[in-house]
C-alpha atoms as a PDB file:
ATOM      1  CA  UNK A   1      13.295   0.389   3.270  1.00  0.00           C
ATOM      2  CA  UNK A   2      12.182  -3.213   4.350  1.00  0.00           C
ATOM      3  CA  UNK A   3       9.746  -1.505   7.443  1.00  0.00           C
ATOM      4  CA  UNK A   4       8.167   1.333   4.927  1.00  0.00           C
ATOM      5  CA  UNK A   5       7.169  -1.466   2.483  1.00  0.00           C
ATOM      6  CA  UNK A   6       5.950  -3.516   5.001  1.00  0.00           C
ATOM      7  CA  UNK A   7       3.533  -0.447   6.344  1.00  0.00           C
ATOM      8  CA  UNK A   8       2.506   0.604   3.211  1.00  0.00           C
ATOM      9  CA  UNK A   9       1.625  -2.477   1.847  1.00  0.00           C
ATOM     10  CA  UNK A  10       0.073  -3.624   5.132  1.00  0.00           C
ATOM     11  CA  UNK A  11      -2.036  -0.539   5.134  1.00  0.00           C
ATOM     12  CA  UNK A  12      -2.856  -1.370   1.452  1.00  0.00           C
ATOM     13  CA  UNK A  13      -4.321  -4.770   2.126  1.00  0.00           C
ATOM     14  CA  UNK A  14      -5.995  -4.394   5.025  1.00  0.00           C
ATOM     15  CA  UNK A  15      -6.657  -0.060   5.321  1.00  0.00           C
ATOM     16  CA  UNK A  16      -9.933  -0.213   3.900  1.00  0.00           C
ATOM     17  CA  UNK A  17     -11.360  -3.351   5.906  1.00  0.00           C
ATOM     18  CA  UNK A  18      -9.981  -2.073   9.005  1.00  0.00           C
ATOM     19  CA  UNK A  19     -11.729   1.082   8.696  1.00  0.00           C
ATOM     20  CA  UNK A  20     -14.979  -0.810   8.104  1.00  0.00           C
ATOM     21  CA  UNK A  21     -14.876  -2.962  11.226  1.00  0.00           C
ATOM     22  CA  UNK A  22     -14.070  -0.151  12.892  1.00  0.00           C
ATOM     23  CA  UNK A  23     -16.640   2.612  11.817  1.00  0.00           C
ATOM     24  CA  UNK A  24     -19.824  -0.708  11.546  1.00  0.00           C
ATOM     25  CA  UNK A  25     -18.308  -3.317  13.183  1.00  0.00           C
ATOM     26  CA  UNK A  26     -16.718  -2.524  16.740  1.00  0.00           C
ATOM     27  CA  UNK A  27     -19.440  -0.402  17.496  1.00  0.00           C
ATOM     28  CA  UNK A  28     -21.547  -3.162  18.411  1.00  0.00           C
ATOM     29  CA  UNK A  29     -20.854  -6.054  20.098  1.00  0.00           C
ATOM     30  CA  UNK A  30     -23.461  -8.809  18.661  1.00  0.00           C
ATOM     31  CA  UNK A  31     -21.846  -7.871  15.319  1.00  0.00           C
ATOM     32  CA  UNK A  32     -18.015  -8.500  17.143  1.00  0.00           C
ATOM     33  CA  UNK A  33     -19.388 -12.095  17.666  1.00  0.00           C
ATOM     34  CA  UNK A  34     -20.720 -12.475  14.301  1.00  0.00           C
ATOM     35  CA  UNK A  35     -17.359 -11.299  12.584  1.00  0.00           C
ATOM     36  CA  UNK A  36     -15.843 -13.985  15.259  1.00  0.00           C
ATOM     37  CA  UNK A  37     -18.061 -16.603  14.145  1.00  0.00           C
ATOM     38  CA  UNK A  38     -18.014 -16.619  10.606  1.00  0.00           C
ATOM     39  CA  UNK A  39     -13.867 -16.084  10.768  1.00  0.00           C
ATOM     40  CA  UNK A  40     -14.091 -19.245  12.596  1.00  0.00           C
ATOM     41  CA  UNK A  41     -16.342 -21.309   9.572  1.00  0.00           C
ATOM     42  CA  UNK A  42     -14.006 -19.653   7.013  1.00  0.00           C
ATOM     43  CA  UNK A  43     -10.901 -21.185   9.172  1.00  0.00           C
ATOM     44  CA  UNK A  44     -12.953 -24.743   9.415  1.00  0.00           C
ATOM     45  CA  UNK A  45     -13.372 -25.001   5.723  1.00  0.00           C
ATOM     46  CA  UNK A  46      -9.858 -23.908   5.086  1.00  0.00           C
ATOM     47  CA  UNK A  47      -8.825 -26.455   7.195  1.00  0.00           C
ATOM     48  CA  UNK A  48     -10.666 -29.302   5.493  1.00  0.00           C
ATOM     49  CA  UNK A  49      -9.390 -28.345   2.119  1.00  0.00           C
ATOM     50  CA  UNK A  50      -5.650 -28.462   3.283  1.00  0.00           C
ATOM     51  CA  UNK A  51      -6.551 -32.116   4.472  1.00  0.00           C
ATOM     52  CA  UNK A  52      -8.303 -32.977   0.864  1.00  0.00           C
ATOM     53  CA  UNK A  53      -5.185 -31.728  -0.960  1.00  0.00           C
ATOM     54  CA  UNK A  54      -2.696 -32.922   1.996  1.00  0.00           C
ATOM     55  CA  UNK A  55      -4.319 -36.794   1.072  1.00  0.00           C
ATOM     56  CA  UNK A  56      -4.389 -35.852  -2.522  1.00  0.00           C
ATOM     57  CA  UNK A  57      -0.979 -35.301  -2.786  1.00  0.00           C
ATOM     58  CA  UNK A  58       0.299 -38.312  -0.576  1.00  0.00           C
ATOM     59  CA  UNK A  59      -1.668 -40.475  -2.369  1.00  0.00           C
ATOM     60  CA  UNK A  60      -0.725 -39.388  -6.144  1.00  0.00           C
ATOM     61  CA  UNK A  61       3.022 -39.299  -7.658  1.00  0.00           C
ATOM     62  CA  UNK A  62       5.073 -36.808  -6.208  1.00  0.00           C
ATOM     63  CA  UNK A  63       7.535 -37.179  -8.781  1.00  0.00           C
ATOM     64  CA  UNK A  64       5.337 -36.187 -11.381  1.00  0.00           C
ATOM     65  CA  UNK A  65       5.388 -31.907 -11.551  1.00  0.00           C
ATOM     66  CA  UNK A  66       2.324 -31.658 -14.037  1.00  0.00           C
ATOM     67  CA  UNK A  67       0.143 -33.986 -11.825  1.00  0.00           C
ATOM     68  CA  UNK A  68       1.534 -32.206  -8.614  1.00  0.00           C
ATOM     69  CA  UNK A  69       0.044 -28.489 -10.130  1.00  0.00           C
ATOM     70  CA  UNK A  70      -2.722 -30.027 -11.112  1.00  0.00           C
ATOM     71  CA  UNK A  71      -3.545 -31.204  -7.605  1.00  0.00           C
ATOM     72  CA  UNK A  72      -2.475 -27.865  -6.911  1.00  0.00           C
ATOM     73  CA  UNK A  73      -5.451 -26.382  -8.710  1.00  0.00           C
ATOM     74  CA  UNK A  74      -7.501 -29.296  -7.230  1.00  0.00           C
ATOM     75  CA  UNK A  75      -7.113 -27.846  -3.837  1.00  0.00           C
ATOM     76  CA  UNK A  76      -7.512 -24.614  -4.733  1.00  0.00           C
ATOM     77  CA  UNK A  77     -11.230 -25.739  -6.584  1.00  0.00           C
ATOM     78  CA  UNK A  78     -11.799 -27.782  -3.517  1.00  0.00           C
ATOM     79  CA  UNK A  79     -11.373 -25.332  -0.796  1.00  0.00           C
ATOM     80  CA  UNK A  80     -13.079 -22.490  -3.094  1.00  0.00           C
ATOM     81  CA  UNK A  81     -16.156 -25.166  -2.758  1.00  0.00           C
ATOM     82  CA  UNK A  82     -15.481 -26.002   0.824  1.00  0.00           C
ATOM     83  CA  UNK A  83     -16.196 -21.787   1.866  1.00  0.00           C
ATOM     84  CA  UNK A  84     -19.038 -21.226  -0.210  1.00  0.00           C
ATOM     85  CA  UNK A  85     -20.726 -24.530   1.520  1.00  0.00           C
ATOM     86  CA  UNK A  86     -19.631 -23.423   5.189  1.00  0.00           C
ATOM     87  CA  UNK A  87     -20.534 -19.683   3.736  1.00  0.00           C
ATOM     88  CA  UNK A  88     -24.287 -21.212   3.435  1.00  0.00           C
ATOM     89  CA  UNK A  89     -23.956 -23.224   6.991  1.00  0.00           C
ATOM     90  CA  UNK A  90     -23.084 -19.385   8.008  1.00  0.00           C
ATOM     91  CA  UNK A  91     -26.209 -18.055   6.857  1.00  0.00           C
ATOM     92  CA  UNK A  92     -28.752 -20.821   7.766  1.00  0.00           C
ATOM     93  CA  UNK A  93     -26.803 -20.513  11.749  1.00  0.00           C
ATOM     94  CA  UNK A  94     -27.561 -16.947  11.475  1.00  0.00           C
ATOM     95  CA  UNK A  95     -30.681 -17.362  10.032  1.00  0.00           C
ATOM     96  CA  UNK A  96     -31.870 -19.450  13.290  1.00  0.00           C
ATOM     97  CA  UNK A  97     -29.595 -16.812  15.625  1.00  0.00           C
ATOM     98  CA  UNK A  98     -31.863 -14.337  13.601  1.00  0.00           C
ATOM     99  CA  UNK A  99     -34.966 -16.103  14.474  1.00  0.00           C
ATOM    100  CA  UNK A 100     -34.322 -16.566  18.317  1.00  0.00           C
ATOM    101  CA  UNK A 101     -33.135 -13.076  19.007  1.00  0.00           C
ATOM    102  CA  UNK A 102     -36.745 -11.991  17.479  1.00  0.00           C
ATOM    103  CA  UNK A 103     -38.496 -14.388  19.728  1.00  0.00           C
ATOM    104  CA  UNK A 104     -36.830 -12.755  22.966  1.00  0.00           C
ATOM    105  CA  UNK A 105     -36.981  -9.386  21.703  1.00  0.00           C
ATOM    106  CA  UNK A 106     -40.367  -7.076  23.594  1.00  0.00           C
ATOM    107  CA  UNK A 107     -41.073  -5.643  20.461  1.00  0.00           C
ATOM    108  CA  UNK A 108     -40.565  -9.193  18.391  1.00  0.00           C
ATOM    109  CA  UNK A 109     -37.739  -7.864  15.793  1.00  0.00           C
ATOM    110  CA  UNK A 110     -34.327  -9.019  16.110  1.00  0.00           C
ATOM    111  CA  UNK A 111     -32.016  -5.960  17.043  1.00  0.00           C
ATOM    112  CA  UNK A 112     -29.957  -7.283  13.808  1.00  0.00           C
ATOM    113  CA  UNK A 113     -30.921  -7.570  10.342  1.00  0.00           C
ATOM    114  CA  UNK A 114     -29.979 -10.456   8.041  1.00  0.00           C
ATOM    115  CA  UNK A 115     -28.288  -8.107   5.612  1.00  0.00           C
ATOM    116  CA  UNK A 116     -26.159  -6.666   8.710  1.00  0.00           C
ATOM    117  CA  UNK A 117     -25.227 -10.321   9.777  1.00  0.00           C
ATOM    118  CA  UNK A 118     -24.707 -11.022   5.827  1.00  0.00           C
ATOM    119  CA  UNK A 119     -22.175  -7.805   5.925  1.00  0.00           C
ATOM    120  CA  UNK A 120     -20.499  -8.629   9.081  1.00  0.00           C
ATOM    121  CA  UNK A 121     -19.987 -12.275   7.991  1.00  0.00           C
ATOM    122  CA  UNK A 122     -18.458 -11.816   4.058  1.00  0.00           C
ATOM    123  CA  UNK A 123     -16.299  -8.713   6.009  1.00  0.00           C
ATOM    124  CA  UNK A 124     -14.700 -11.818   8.541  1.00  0.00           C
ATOM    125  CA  UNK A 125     -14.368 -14.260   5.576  1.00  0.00           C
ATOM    126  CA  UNK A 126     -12.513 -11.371   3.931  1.00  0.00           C
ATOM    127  CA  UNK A 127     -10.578 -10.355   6.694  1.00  0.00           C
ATOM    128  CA  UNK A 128      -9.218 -13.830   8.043  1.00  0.00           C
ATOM    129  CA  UNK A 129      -9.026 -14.864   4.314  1.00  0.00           C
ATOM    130  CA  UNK A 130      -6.253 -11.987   3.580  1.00  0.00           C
ATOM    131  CA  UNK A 131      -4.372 -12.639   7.098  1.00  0.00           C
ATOM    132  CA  UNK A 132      -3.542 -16.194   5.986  1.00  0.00           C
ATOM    133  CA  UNK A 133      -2.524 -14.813   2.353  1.00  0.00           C
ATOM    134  CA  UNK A 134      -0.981 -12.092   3.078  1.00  0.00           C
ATOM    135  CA  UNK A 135       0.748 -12.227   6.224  1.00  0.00           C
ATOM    136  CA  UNK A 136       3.622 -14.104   5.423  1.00  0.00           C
ATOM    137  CA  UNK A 137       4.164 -11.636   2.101  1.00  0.00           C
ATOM    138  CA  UNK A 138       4.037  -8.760   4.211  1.00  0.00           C
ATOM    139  CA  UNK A 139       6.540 -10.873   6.974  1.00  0.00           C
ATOM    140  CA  UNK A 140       9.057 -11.535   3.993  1.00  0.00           C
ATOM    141  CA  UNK A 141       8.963  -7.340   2.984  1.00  0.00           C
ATOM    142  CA  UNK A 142      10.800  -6.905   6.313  1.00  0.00           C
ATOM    143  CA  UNK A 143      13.670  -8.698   4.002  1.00  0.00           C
ATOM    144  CA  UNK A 144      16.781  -9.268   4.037  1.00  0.00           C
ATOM    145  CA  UNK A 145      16.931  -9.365   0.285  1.00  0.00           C
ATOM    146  CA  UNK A 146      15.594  -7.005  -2.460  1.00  0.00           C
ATOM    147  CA  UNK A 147      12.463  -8.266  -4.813  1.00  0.00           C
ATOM    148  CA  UNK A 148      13.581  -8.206  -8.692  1.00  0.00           C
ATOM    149  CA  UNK A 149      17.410  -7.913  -8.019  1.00  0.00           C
ATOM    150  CA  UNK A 150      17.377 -11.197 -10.275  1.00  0.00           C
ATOM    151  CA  UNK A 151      15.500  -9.692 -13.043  1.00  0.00           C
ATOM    152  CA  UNK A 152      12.013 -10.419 -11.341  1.00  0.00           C
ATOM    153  CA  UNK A 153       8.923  -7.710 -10.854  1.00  0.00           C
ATOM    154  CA  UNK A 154      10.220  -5.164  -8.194  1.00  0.00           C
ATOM    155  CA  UNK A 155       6.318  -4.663  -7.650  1.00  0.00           C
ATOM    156  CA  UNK A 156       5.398  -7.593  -6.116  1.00  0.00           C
ATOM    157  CA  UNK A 157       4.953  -6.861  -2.485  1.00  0.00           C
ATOM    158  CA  UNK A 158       2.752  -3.950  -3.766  1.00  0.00           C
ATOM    159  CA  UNK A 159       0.489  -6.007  -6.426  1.00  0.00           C
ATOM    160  CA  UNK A 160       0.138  -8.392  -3.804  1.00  0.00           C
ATOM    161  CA  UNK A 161      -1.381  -5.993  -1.055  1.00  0.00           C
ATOM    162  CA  UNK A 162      -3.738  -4.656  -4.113  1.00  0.00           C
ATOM    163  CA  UNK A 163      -4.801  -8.158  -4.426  1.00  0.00           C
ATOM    164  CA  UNK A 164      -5.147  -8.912  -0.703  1.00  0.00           C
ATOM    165  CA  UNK A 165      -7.478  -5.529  -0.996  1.00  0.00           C
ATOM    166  CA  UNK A 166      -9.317  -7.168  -3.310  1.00  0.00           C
ATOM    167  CA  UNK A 167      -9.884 -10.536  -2.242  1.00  0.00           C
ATOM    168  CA  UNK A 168     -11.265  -8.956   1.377  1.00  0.00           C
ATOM    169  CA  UNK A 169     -13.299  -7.016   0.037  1.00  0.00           C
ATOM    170  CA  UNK A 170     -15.072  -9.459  -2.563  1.00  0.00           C
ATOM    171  CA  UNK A 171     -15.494 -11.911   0.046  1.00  0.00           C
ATOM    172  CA  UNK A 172     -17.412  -8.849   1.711  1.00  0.00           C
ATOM    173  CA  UNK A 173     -19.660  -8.508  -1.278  1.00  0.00           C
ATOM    174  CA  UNK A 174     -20.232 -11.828  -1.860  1.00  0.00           C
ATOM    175  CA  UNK A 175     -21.319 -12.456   1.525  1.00  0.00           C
ATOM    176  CA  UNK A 176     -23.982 -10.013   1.244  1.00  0.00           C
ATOM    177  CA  UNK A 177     -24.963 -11.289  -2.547  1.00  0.00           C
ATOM    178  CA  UNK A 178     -25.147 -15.031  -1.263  1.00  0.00           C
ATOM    179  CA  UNK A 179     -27.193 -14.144   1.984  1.00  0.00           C
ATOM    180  CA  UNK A 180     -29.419 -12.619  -0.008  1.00  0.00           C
ATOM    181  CA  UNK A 181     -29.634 -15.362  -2.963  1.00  0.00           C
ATOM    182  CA  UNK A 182     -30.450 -17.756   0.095  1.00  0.00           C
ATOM    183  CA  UNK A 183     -33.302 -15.904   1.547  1.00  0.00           C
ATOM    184  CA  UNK A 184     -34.923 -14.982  -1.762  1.00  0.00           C
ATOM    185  CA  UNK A 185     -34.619 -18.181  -3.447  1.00  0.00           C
ATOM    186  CA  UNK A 186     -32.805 -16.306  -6.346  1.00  0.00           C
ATOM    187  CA  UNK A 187     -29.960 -19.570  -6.476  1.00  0.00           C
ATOM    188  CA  UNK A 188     -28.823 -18.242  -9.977  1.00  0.00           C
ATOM    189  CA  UNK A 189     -27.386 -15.410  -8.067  1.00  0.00           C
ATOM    190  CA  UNK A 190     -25.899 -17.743  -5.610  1.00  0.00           C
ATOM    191  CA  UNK A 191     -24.223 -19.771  -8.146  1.00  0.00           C
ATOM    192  CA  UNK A 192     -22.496 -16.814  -9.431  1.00  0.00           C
ATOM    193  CA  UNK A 193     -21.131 -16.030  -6.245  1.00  0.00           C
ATOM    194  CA  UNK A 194     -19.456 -19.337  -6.561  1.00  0.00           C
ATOM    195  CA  UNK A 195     -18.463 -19.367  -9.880  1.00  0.00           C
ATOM    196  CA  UNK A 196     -17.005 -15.624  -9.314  1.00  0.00           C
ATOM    197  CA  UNK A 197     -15.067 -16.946  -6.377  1.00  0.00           C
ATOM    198  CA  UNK A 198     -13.620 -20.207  -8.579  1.00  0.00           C
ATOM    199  CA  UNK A 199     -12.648 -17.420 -11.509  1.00  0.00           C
ATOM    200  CA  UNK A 200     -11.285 -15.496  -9.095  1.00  0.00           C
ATOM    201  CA  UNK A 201      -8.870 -18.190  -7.631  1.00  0.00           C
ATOM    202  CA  UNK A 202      -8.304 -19.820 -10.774  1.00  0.00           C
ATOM    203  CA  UNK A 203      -6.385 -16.051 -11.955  1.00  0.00           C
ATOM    204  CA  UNK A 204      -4.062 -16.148  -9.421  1.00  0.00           C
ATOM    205  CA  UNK A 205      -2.706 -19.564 -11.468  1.00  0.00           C
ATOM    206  CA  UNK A 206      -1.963 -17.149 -14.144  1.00  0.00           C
ATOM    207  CA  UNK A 207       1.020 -15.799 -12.164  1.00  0.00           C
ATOM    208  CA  UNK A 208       4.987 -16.911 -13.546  1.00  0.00           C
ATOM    209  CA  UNK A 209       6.140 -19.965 -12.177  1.00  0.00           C
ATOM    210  CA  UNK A 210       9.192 -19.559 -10.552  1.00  0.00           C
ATOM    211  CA  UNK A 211      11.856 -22.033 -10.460  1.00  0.00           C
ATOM    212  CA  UNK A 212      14.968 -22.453  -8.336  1.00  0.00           C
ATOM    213  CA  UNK A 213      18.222 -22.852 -10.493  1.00  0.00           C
END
């Protein structure tokens, strides 16, 4: 029972994103680099937010539960902030990449366009984004135990691959939304990207806190 949940949610979460890098991704190898590349900011900024909350939390009471979730939801805020700004050192990298592939080119065009590298780039934010939160939910499927045998949701393995889903592929949209904010000047749009991406982290605080007894 353990393994079939674990494939089926597995193939939930990350089905559709694998057949995108495989049918526009793997196909070409400047855009393997890309997706390489912009997994690689996403893990940066991730990294700095765990250290801002890591400090956070050494620093404040650690007695104190309410002050302990709210740091909680200060990290979260913080590292939402942290991969929109290494989202928009993405785009001006590319943007230069961009620049000097034209410049080598014979015909003077870039064999890549910026809404191609703006794909490729939200899909790899997406991707690495629902390895780290979903790999150790899929890990824990393999069991031992059984979800809601204490009275909890027996759906949770499945709600969280829907949500893993999710998550990949809005990081996929708003990777194409914020490139293209950044080279039209149209910031409002960018800001909604980020404010999207704070509402969307901020509902996952709505979930039951679960205590041990």
């Amino acid at each position: 029972m353990g393994l079939a949940v674990f494939f089926g949610c597995a193939f939930i979460a990350f089905g559709p994103a694998f057949a995108l890098f495989i049918l526009t991704v793997a196909v070409d190898p400047l855009r393997i680099i890309i997706l390489v590349a912009g997994s690689f900011f996403w893990l940066v900024s991730v990294l700095l937010g765990s250290l801002v909350w890591f400090v956070g939390v050494q620093l404040s009471d650690r007695g104190n539960p309410s002050l302990q979730s709210g740091m909680l939801v200060f990290g979260a805020a913080v590292s939402v902030l942290l991969q929109e700004a290494f989202r928009f050192a993405n785009y001006k990298l590319l943007k230069k990449a961009d620049q000097g592939l034209a410049s080598i080119s014979e015909d003077g065009r870039s064999p890549i366009s910026l809404q191609q590298m703006a794909y490729v780039s939200g899909l790899a934010f997406g991707l690495i984004s629902g390895a780290f939160s979903g790999v150790n939910i899929l890990t824990d499927s393999l069991g031992p135990g059984i979800v809601g045998i204490h009275g909890d949701s027996p759906h949770f393995f499945i709600t969280s691959a829907f949500l893993t889903m999710a998550l990949v592929l809005l990081h996929t949209f708003w990777g194409v939304i914020f490139f293209d904010a950044c080279e039209r000047g149209k910031w409002l749009a960018g800001m909604g990207v980020v404010v999207s991406h704070l509402v969307t982290s901020a509902l996952t605080f709505l979930c039951p806190w679960q205590t041990e007894n």
